[in-house]
Protein backbone atom coordinates (compact mmCIF):
# COMPACT_ATOMS: atom_id res chain seq x y z
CA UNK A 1 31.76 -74.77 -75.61
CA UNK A 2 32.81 -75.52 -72.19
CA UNK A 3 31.18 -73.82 -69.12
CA UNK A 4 32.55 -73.39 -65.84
CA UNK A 5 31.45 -76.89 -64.41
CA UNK A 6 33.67 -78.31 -67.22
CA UNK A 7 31.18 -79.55 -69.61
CA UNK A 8 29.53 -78.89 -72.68
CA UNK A 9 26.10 -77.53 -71.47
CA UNK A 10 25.17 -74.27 -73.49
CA UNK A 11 25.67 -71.50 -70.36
CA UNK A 12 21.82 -70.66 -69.12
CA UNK A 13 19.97 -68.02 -71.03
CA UNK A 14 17.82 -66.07 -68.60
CA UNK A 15 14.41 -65.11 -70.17
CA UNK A 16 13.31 -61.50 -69.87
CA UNK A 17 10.84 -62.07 -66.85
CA UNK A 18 13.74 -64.05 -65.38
CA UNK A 19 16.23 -60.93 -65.99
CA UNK A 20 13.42 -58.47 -64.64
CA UNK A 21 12.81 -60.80 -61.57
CA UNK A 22 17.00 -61.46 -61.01
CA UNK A 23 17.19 -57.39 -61.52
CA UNK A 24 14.09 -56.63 -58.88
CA UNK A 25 15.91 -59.48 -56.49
CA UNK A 26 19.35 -57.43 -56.18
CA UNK A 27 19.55 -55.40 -53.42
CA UNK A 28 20.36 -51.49 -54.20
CA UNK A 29 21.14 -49.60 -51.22
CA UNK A 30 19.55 -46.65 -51.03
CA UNK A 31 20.19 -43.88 -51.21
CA UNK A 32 21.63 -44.46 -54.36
CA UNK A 33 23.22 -42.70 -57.05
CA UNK A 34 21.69 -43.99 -59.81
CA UNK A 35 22.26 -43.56 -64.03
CA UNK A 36 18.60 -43.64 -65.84
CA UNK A 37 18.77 -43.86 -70.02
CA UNK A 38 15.92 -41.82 -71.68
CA UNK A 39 16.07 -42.24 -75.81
CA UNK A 40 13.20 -40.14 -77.82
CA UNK A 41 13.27 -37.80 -80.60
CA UNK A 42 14.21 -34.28 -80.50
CA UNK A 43 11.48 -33.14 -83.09
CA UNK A 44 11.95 -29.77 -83.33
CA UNK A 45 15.67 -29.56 -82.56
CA UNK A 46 15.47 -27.41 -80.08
CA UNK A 47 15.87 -28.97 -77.11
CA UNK A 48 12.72 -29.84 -75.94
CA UNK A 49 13.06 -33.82 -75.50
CA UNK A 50 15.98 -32.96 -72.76
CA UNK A 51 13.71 -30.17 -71.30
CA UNK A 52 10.79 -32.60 -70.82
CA UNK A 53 13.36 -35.33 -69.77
CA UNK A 54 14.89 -33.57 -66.87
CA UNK A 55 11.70 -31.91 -66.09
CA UNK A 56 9.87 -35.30 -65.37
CA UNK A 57 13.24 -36.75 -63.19
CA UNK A 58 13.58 -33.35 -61.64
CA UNK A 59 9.34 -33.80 -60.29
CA UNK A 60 10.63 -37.57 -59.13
CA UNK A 61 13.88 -37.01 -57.71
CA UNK A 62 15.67 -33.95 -55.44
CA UNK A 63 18.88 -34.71 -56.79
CA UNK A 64 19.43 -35.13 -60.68
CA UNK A 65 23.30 -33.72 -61.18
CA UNK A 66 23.27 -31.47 -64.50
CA UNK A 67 26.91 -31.36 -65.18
CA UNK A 68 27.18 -35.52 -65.79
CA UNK A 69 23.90 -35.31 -68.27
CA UNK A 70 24.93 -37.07 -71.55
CA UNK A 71 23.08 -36.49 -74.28
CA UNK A 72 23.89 -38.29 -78.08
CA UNK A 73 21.83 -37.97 -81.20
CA UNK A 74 21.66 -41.25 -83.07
CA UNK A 75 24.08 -41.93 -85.96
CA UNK A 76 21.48 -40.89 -88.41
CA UNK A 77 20.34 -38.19 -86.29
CA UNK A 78 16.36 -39.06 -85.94
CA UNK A 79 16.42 -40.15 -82.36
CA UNK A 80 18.44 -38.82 -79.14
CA UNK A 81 19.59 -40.55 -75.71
CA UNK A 82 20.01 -38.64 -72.94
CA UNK A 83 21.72 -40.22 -69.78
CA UNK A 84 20.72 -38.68 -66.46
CA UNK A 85 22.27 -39.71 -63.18
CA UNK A 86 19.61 -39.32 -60.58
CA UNK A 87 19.81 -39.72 -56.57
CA UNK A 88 17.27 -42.03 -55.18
CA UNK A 89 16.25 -42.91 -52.08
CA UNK A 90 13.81 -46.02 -53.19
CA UNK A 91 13.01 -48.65 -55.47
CA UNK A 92 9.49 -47.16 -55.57
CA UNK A 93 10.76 -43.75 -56.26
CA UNK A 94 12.49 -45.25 -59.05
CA UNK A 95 9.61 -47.58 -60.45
CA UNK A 96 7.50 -44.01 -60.51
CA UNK A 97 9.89 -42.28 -62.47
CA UNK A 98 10.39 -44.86 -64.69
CA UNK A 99 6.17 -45.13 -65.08
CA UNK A 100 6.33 -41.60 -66.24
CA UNK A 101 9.42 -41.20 -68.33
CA UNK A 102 7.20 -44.00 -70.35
CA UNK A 103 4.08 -42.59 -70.31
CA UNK A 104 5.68 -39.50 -72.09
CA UNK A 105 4.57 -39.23 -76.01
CA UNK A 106 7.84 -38.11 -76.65
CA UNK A 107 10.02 -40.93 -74.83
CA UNK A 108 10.06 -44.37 -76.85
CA UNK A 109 12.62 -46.19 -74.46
CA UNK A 110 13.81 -45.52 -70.55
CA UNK A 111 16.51 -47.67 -69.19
């Protein structure tokens, strides 16, 4: 395969704490709309997992717009993502958020 300097180098495979270091590196200017990816399980079906979702963005951000909430059950229907656009105002609002989205039983992944 041929890159873009006209040779056959492989292109350069960035290793996660290269990706996390490029990602902390770009510049976000805040404030800044910004979507946040919460995937769990819904274990009693109800509702809860989206409850406790928006409850922990709503105690980390003063925006979190309702109306553009996704939320998608996996194909075979044992886990749910719910996409929440959230309006923050810095990267350490963000990073706290993100700290307790994980440190939820109930949430296995936040993006």
């Amino acid at each position: 395969m041929t890159n873009q300097n006209g040779n056959d180098t492989p292109p350069r495979v960035l290793s996660q704490a290269n990706r996390l270091k490029a990602l902390e590196e770009t510049p976000l200017e805040y404030p800044v709309d910004f979507p946040i990816k919460v995937i769990g399980q819904d274990s009693d079906g109800a509702g809860s997992f989206r409850a406790i979702v928006l409850g922990i963005l709503d105690r980390h951000f003063a925006s979190v717009e309702r109306s553009g909430v996704a939320e998608r059950p996996s194909r075979g229907g044992k886990y749910t993502s719910i996409t929440a656009t959230v309006r923050a105002d810095s990267k350490d609002q963000l990073d706290a958020a993100y700290a307790a989205l994980t440190a939820s039983d109930e949430v296995l992944w936040a993006l």
